[in-house]
C-alpha atoms as a PDB file:
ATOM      1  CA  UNK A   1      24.179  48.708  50.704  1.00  0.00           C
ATOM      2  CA  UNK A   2      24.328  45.189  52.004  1.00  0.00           C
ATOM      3  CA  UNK A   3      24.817  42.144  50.487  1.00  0.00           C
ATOM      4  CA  UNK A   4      21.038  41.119  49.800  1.00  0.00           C
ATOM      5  CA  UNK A   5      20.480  44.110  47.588  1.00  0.00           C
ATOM      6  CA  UNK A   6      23.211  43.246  44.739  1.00  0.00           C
ATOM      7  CA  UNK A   7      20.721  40.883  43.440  1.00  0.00           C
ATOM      8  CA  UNK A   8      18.017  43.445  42.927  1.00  0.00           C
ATOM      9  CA  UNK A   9      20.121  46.329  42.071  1.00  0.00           C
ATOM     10  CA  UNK A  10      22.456  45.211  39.840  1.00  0.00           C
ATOM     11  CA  UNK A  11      19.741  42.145  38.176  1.00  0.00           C
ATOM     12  CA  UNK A  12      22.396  39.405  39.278  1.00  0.00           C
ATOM     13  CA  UNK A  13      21.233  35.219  39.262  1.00  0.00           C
ATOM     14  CA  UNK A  14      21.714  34.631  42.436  1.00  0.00           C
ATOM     15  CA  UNK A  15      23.176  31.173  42.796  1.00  0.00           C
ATOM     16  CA  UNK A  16      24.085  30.279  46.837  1.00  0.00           C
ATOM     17  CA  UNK A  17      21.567  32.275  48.916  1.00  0.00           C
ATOM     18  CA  UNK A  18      22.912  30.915  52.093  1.00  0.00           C
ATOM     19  CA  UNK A  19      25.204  34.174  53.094  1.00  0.00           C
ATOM     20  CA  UNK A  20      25.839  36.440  55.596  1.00  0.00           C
ATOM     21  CA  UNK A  21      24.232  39.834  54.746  1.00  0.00           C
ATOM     22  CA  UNK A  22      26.764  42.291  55.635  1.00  0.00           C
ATOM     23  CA  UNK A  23      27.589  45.726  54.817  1.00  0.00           C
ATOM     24  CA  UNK A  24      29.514  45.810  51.316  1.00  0.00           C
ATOM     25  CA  UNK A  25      32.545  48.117  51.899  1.00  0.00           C
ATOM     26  CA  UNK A  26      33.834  47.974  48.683  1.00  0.00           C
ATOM     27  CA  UNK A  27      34.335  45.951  45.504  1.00  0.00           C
ATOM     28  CA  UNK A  28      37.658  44.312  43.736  1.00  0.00           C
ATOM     29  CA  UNK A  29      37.733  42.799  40.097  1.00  0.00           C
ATOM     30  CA  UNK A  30      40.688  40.779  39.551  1.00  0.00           C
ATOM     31  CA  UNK A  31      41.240  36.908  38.473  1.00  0.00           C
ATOM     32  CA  UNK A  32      44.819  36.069  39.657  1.00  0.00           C
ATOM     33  CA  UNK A  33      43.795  34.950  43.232  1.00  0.00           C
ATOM     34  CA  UNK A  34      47.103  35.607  44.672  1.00  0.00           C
ATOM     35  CA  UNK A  35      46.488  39.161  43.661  1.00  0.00           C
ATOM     36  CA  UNK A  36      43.202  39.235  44.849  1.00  0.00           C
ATOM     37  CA  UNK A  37      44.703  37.669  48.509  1.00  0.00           C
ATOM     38  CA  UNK A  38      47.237  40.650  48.464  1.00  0.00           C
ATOM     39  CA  UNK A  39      44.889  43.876  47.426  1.00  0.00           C
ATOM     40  CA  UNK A  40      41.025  42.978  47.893  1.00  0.00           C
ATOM     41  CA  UNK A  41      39.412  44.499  51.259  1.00  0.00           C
ATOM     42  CA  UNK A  42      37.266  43.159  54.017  1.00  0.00           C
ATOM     43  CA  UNK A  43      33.653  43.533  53.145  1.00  0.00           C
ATOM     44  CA  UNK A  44      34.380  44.157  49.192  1.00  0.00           C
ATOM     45  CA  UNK A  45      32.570  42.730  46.431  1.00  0.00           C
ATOM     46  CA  UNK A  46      34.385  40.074  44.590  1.00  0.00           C
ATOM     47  CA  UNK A  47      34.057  40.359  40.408  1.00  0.00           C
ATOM     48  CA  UNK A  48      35.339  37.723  38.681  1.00  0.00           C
ATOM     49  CA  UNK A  49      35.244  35.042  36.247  1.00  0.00           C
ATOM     50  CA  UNK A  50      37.116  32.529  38.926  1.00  0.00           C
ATOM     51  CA  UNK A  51      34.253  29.860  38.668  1.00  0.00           C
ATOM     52  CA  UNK A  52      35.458  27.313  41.374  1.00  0.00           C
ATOM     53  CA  UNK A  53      35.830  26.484  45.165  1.00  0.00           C
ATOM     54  CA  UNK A  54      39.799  27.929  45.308  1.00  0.00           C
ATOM     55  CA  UNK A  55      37.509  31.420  44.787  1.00  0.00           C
ATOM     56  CA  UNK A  56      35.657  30.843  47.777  1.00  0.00           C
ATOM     57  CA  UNK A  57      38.576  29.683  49.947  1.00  0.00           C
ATOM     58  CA  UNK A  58      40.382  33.014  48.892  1.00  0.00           C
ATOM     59  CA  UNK A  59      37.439  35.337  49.733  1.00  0.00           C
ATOM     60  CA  UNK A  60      36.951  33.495  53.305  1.00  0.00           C
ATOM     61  CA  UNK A  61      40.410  34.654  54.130  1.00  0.00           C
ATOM     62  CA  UNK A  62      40.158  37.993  52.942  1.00  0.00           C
ATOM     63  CA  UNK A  63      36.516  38.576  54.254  1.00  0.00           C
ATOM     64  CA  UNK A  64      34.942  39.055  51.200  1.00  0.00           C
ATOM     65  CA  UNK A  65      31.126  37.951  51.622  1.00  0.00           C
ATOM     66  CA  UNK A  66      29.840  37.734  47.889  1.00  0.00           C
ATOM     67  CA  UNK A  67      31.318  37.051  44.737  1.00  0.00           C
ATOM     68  CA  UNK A  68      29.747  37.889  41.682  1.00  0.00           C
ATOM     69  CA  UNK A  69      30.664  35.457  38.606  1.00  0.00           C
ATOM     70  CA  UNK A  70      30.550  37.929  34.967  1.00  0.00           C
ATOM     71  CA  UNK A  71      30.121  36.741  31.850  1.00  0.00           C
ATOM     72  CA  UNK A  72      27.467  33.744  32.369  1.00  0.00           C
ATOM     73  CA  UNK A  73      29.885  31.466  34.288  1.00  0.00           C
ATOM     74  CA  UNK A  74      29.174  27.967  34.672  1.00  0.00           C
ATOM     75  CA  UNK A  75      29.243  27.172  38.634  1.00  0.00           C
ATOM     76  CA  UNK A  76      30.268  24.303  39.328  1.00  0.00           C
ATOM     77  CA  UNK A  77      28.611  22.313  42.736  1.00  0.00           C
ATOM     78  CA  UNK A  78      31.976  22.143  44.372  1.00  0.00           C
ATOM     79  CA  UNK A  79      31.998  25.786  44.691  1.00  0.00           C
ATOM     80  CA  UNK A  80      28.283  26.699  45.592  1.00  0.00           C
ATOM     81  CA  UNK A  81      29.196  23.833  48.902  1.00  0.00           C
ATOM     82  CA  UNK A  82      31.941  25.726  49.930  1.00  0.00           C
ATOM     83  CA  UNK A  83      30.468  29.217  49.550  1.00  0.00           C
ATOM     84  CA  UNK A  84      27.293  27.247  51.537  1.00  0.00           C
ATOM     85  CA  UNK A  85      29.406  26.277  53.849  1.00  0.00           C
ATOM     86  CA  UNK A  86      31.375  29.673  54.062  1.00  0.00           C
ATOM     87  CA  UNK A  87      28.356  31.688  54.038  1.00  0.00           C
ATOM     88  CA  UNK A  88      29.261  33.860  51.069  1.00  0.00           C
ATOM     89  CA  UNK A  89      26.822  34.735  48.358  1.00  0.00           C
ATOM     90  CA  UNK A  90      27.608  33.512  44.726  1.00  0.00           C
ATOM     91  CA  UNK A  91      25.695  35.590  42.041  1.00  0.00           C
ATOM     92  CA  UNK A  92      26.059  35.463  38.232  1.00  0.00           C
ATOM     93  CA  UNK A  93      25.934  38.086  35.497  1.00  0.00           C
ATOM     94  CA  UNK A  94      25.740  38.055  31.916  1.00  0.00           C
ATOM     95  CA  UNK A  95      28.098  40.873  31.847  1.00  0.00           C
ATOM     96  CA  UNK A  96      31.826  41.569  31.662  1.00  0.00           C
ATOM     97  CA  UNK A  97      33.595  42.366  34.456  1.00  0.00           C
ATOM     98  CA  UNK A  98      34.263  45.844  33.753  1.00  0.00           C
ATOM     99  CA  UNK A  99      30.185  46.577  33.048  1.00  0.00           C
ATOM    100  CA  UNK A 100      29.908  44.931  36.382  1.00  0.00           C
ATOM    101  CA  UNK A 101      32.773  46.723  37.891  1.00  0.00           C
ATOM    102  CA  UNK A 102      31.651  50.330  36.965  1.00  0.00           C
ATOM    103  CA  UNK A 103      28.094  49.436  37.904  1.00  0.00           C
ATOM    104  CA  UNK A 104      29.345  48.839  41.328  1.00  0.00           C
ATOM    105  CA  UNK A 105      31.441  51.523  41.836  1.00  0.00           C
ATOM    106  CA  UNK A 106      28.745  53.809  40.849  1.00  0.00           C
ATOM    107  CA  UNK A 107      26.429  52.237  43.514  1.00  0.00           C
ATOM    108  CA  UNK A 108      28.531  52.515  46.016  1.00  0.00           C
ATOM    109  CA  UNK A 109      29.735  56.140  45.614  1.00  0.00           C
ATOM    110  CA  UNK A 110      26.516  57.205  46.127  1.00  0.00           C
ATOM    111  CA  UNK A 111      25.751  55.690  49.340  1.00  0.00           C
END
């Protein structure tokens, strides 16, 4: 599954289009960035309810090409520049993380 189908798949808003569509390799949920610097993978799926541009910086380092924002998020501009600029997706969801989360994981086990 690459990044371009999340939006389709999993009926996501998607909010910064500008992205590199990669190969997902996984996902992470989490909301404590440090954690999220220390455990998330290269190529994962970031679920969280982090709604601003420290998000973005944290999945650049890691690798992480999308984030998905649960529970209606307000996204602020700040962020959806430097995910442009970073070339990782920003999609939104209506649902919690853990919907979200098992949604994914179900996805992905089955490719």
């Amino acid at each position: 599954m690459r990044v371009r189908d999340l939006q389709e798949v999993l009926e996501l808003e998607l909010i910064q289009s500008e992205f590199e569509d990669t190969e997902i390799q996984g996902g992470y949920t989490g909301d404590l960035l440090s954690d999220i610097m220390a455990h998330a993978t290269k190529g994962s799926v970031l679920i969280t309810i982090q709604a601003h541009k420290n998000t973005v910086a944290v999945a650049s380092l890691v690798g992480i090409p999308a984030i998905l924002l649960a529970n209606s998020r307000p996204v602020p501009e700040d962020m959806v520049e430097a995910a442009r600029k970073e070339k990782i997706a920003i999609f939104r969801s209506n649902e919690t993380q853990f919907t979200l989360s098992g949604k994914l994981y179900t996805l992905l086990s089955s490719f």
